[in-house]
N, C-alpha and C. Protein backbone atom coordinates (compact mmCIF):
# COMPACT_ATOMS: atom_id res chain seq x y z
N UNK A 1 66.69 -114.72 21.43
CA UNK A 1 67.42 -113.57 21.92
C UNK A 1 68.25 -112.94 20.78
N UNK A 2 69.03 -113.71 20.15
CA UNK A 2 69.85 -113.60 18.77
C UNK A 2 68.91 -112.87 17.94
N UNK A 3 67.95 -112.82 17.55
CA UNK A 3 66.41 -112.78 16.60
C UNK A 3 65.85 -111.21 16.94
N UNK A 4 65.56 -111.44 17.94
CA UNK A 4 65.63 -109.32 19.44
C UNK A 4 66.82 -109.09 18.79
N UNK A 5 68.07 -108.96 19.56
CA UNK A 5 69.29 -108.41 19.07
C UNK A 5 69.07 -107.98 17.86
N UNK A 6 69.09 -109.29 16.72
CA UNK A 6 69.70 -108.47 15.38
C UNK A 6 68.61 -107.38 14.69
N UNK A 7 66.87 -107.58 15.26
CA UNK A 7 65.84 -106.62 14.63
C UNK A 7 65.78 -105.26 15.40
N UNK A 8 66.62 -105.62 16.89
CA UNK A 8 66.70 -104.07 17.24
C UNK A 8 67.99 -103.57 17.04
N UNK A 9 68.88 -104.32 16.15
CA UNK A 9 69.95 -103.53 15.25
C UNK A 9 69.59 -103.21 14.27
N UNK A 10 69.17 -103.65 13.23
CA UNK A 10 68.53 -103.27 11.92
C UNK A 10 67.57 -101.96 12.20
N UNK A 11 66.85 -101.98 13.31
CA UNK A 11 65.94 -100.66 13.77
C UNK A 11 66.81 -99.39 14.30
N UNK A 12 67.79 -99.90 14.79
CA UNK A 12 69.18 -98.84 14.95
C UNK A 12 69.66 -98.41 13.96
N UNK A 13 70.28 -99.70 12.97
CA UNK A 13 71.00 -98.99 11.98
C UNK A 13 69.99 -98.24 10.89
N UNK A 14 68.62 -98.48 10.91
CA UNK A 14 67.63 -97.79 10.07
C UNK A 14 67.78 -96.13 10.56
N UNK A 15 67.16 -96.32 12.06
CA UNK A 15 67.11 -94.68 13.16
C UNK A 15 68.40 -93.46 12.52
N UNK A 16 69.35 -94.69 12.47
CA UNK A 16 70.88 -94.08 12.33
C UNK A 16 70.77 -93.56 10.76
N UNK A 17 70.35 -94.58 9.99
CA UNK A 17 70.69 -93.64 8.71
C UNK A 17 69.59 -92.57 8.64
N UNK A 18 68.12 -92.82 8.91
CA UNK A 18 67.60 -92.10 8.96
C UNK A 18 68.36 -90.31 9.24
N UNK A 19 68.70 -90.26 10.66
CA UNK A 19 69.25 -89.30 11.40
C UNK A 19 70.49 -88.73 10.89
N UNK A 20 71.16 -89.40 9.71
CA UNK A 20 72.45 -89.29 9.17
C UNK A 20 71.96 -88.45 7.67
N UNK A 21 70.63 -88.86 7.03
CA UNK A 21 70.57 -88.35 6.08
C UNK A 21 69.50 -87.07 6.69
N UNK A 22 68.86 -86.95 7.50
CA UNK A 22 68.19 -85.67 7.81
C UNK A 22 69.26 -84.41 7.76
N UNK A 23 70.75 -85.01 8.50
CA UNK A 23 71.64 -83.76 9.19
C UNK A 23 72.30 -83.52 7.74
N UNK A 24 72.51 -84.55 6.81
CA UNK A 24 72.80 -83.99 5.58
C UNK A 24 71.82 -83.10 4.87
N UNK A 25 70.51 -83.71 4.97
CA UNK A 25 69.99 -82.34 4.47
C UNK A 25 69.82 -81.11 4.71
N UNK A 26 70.19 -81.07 5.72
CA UNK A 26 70.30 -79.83 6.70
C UNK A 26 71.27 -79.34 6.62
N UNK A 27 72.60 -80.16 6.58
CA UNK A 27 73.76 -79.27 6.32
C UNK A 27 73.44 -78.74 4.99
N UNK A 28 72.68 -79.43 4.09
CA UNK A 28 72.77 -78.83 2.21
C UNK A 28 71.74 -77.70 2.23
N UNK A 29 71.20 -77.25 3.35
CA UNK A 29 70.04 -76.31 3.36
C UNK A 29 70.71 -75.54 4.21
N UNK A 30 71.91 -75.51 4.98
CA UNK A 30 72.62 -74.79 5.72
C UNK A 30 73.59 -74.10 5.14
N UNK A 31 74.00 -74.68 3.73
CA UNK A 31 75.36 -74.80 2.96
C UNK A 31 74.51 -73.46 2.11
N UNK A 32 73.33 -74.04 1.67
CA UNK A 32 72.62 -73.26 0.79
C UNK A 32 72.32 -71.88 1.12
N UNK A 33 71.77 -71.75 2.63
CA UNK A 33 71.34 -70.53 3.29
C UNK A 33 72.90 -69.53 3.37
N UNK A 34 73.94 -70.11 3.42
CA UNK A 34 74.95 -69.58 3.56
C UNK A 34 75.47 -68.74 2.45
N UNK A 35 75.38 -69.77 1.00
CA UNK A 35 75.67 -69.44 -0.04
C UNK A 35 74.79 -67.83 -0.35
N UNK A 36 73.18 -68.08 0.04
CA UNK A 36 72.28 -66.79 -0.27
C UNK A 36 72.63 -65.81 0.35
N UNK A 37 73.58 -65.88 1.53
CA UNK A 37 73.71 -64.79 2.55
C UNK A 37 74.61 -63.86 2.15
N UNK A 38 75.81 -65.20 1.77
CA UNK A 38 76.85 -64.06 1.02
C UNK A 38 77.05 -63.59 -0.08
N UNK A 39 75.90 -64.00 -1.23
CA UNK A 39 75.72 -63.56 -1.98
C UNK A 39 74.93 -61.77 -1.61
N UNK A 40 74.08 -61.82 -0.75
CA UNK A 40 73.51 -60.84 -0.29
C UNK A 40 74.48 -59.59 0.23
N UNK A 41 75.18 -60.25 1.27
CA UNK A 41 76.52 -59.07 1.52
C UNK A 41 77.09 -58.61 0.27
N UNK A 42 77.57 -59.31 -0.26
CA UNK A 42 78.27 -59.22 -1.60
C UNK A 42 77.37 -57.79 -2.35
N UNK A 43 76.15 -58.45 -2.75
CA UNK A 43 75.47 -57.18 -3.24
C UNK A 43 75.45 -55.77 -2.23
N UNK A 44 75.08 -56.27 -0.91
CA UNK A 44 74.86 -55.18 -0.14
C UNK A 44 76.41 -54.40 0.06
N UNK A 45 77.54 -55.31 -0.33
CA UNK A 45 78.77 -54.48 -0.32
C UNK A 45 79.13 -53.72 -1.63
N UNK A 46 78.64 -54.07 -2.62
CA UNK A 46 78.90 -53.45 -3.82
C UNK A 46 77.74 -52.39 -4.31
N UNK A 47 76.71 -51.93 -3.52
CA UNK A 47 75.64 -51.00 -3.55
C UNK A 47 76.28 -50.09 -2.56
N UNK A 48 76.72 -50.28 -1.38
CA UNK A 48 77.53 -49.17 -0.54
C UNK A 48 78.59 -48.78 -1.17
N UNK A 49 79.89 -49.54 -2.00
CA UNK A 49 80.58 -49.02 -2.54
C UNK A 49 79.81 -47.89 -3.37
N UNK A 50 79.09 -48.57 -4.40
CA UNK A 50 78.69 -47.52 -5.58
C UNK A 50 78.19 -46.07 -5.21
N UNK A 51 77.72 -46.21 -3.75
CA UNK A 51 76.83 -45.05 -3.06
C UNK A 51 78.26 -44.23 -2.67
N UNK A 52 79.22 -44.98 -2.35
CA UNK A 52 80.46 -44.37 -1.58
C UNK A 52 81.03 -43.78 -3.45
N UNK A 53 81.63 -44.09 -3.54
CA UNK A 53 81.53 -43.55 -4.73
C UNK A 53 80.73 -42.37 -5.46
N UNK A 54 79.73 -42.57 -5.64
CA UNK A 54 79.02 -41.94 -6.12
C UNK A 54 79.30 -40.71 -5.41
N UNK A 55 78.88 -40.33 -4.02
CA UNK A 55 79.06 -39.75 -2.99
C UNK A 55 80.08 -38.50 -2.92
N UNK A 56 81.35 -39.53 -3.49
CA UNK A 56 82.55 -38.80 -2.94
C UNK A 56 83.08 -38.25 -4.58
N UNK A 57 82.12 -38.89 -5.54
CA UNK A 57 82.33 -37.85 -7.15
C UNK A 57 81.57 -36.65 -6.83
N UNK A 58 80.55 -36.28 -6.64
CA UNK A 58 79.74 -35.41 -6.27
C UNK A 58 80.34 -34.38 -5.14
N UNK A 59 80.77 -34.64 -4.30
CA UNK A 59 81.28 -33.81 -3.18
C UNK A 59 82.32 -33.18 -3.89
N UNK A 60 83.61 -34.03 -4.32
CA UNK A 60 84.83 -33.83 -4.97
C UNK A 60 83.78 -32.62 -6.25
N UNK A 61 83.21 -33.06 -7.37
CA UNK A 61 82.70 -31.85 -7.77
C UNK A 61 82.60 -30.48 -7.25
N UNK A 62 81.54 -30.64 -6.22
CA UNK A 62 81.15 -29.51 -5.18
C UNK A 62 82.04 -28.75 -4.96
N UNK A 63 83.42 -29.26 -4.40
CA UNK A 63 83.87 -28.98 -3.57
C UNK A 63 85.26 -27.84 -5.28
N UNK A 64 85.17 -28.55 -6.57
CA UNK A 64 86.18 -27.74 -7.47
C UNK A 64 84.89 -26.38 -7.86
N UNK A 65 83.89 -26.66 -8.00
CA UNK A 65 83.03 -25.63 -8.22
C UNK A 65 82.92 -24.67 -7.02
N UNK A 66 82.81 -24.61 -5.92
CA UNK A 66 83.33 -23.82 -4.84
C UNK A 66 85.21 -22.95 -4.81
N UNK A 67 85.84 -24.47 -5.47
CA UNK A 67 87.08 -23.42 -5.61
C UNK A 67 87.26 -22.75 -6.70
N UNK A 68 86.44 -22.93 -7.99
CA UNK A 68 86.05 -22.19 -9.02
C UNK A 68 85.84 -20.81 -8.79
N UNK A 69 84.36 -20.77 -7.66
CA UNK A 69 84.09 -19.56 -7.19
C UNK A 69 84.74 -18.61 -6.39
N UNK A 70 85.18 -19.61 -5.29
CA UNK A 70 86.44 -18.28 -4.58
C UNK A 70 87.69 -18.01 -5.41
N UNK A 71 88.03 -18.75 -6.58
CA UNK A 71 89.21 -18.04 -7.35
C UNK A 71 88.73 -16.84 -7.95
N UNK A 72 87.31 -16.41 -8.58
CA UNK A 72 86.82 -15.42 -9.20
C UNK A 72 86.65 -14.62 -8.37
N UNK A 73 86.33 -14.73 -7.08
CA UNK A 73 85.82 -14.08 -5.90
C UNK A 73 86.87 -13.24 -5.74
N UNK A 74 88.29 -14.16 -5.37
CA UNK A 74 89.92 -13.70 -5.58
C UNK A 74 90.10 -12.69 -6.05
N UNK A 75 89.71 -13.16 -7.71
CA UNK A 75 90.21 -12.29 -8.49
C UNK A 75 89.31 -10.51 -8.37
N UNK A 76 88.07 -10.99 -8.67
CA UNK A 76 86.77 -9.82 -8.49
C UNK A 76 87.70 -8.90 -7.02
N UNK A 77 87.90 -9.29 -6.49
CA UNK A 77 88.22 -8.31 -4.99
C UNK A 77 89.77 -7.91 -5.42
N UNK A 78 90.77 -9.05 -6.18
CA UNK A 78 91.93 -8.10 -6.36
C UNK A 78 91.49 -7.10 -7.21
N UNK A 79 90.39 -7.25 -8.27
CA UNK A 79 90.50 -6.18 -9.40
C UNK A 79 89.60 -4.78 -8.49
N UNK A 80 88.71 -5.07 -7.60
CA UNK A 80 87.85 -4.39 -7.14
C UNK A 80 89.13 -3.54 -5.66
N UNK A 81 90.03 -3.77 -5.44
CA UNK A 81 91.14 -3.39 -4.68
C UNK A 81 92.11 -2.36 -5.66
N UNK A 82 92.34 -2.65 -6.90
CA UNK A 82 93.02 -1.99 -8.09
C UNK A 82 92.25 -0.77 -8.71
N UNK A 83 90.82 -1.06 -8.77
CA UNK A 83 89.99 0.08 -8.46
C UNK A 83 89.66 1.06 -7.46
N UNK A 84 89.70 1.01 -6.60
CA UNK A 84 90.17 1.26 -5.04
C UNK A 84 91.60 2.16 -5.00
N UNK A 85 92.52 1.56 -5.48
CA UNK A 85 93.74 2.41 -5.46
C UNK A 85 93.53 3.37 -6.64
N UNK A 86 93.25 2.80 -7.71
CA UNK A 86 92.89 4.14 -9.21
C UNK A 86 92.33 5.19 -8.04
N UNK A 87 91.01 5.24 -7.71
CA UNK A 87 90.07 5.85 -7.46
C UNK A 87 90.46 7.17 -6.37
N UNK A 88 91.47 6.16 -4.90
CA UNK A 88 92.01 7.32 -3.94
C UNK A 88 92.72 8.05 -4.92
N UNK A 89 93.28 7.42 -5.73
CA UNK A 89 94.94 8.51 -6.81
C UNK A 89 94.11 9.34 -7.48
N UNK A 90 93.28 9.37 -8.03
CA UNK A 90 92.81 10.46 -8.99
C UNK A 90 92.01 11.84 -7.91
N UNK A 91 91.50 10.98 -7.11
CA UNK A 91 90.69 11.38 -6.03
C UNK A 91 91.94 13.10 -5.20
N UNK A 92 93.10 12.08 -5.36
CA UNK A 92 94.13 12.91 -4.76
C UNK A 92 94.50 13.97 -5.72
N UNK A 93 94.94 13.54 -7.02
CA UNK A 93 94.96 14.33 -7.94
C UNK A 93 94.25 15.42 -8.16
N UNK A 94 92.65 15.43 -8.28
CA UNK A 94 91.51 16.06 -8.21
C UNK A 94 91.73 17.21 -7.53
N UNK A 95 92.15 16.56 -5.43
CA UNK A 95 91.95 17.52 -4.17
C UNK A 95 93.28 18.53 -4.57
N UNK A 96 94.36 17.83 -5.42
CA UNK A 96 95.49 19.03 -5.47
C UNK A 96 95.17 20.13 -6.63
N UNK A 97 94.73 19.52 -7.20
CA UNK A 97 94.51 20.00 -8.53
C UNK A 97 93.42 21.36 -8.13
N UNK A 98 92.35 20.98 -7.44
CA UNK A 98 90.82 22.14 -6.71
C UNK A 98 92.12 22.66 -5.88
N UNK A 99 92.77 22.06 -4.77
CA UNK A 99 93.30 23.50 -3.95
C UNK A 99 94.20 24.47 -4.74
N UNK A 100 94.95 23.88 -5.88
CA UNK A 100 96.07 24.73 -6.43
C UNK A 100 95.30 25.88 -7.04
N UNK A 101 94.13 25.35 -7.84
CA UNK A 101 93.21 26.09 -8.47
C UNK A 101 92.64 27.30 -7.54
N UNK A 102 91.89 26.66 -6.17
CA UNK A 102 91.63 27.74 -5.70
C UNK A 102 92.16 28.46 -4.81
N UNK A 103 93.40 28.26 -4.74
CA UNK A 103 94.70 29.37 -4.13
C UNK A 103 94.87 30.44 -5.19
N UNK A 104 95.00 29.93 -6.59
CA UNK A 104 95.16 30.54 -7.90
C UNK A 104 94.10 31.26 -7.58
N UNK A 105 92.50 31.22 -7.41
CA UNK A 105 91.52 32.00 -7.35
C UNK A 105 91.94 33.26 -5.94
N UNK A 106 92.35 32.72 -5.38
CA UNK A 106 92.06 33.67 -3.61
C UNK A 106 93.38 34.63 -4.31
N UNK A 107 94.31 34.39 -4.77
CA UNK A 107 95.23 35.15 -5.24
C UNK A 107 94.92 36.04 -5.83
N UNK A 108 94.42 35.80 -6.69
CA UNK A 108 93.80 36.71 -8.18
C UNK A 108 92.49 37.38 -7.30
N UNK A 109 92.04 37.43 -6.26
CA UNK A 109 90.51 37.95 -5.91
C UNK A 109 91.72 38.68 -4.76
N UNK A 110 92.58 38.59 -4.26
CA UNK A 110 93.30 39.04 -3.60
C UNK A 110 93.34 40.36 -3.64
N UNK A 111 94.10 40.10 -4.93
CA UNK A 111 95.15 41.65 -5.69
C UNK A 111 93.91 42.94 -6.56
């Protein structure tokens, strides 16, 4: 009975280490899969940065070259407004200048 007992302990404590070193390898292939994963985020977080980045240099560009253009735009319409005022003034000048003239005429065709 002693002889049973101790060979179906030795078959236990075999089962047991057996089962003890499988879950270690498993944890070291678990440990491992883990390690690849976050190495992976890691990359996949530092490729979204660079895209975010990248992204927001380009826009930020866009966006001074647009205010580039409406400052000229600005300016083109104040100067094109300054022309505008020349243009009625002389314009006015002109209409006084033809009526004085041709009052001067109706006068003189008058007499």
């Amino acid at each position: 009975q002693l002889h049973l007992t101790m060979s179906e302990k030795n078959e236990l404590t075999k089962s047991l280490d057996m089962v003890q070193k499988e879950l270690q390898e498993k944890e070291s292939e678990l440990k491992r899969e883990m390690s690849e994963y976050k190495d992976r985020l890691l990359q996949a977080e530092k490729e979204h940065q660079d895209a975010l980045t990248e992204a927001n240099r380009k826009n930020e560009a866009e966006i001074e070259a647009y205010q580039d253009k409406m400052n000229s735009l600005e300016l083109f319409i104040s100067s094109q407004k300054l022309e505008i005022e020349h243009l009625k003034s002389n314009k006015e000048k002109l209409n006084n200048s033809l009526n004085q003239t041709l009052g001067e005429l109706v006068k003189t065709k008058v007499r």
